[in-house]
Protein backbone atom coordinates (compact mmCIF):
# COMPACT_ATOMS: atom_id res chain seq x y z
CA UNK A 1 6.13 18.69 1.25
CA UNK A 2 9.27 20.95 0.23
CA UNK A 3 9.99 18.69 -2.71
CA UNK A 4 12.10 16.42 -1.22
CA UNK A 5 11.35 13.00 -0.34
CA UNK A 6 13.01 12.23 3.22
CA UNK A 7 13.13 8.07 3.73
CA UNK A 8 12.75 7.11 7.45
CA UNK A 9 14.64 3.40 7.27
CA UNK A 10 13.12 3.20 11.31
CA UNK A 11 9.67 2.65 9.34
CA UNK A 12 7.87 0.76 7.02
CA UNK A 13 5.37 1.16 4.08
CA UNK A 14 3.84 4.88 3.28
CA UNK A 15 5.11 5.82 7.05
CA UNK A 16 8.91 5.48 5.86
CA UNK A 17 8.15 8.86 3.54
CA UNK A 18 5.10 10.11 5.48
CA UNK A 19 3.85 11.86 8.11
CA UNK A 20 1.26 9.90 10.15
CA UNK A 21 -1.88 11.80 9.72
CA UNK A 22 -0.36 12.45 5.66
CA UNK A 23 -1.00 8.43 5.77
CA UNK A 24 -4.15 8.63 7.41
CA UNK A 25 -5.22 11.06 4.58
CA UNK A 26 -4.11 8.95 1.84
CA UNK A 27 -5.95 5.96 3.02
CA UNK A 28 -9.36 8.08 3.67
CA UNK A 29 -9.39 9.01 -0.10
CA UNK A 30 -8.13 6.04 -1.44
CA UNK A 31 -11.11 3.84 0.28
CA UNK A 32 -13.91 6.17 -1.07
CA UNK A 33 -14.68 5.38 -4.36
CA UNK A 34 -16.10 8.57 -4.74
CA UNK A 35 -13.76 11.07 -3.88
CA UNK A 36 -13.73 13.35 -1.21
CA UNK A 37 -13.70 17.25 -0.06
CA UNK A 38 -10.68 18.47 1.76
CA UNK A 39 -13.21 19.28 5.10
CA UNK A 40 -14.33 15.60 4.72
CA UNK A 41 -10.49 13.90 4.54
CA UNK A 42 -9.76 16.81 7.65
CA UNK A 43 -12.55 15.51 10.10
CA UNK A 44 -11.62 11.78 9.04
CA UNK A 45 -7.53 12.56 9.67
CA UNK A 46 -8.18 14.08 12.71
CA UNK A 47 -10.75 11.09 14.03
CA UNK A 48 -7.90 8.99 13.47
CA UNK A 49 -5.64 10.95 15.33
CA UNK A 50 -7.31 9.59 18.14
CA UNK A 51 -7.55 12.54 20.52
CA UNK A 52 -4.54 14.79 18.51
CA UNK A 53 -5.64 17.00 16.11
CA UNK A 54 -3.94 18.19 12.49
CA UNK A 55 -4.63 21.76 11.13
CA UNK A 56 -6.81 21.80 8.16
CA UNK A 57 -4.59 24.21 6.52
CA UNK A 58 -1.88 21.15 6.58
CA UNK A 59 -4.27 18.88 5.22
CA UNK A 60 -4.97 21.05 2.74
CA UNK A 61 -1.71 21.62 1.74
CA UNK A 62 -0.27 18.25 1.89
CA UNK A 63 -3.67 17.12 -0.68
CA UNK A 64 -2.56 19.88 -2.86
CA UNK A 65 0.91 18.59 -2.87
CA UNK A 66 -0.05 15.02 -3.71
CA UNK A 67 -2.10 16.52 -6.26
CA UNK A 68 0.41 18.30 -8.24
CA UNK A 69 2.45 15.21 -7.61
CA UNK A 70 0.19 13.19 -9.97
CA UNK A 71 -0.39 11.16 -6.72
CA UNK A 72 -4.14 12.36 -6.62
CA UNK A 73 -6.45 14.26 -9.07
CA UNK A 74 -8.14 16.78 -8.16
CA UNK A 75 -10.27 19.97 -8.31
CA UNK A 76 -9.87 22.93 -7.06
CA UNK A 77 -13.42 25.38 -5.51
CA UNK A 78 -13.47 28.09 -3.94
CA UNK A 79 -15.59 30.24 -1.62
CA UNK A 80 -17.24 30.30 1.61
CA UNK A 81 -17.96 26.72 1.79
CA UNK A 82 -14.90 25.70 -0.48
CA UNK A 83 -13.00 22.58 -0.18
CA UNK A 84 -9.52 21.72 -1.95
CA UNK A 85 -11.86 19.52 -4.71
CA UNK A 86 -12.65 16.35 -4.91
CA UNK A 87 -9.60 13.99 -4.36
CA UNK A 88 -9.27 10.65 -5.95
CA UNK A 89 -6.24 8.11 -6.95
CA UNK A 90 -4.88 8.67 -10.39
């Protein structure tokens, strides 16, 4: 995310602004009540991939960008075991 919303009028719904596996993500947190680790929304993105894969890092990075987008809350850990914090709707 550079900042800059890019509208894809060959699409429709969330895929018209996102990526496919950003979609995927958005959709993983949004149906767990809970909220969810950035490793945990990674293995489920890449599951839906269906055989393609997404680097964590991007995951990572697009979560942190919906977060500071007021899209998602969130909270930021670090260390060994770290994840980019829970992740949950606003």
């Amino acid at each position: 995310m550079n900042g800059r919303i890019e509208f894809d009028t060959s699409e429709t719904g969330l895929r018209a602004v996102l990526k496919y596996y950003q979609e995927i993500a958005l959709r993983v947190i949004w149906a767990s009540p809970e909220g969810l680790g950035s490793r945990t929304v990674w293995d489920r993105v890449n599951a839906g991939l269906q055989g393609k894969t997404i680097s964590r890092a991007s995951v990572i990075n697009f979560l942190e960008a919906m977060r500071e987008a007021d899209v998602l809350k969130g909270v930021e850990k670090t260390g060994r075991e770290a994840t980019a914090g829970s992740t949950v709707p606003p």
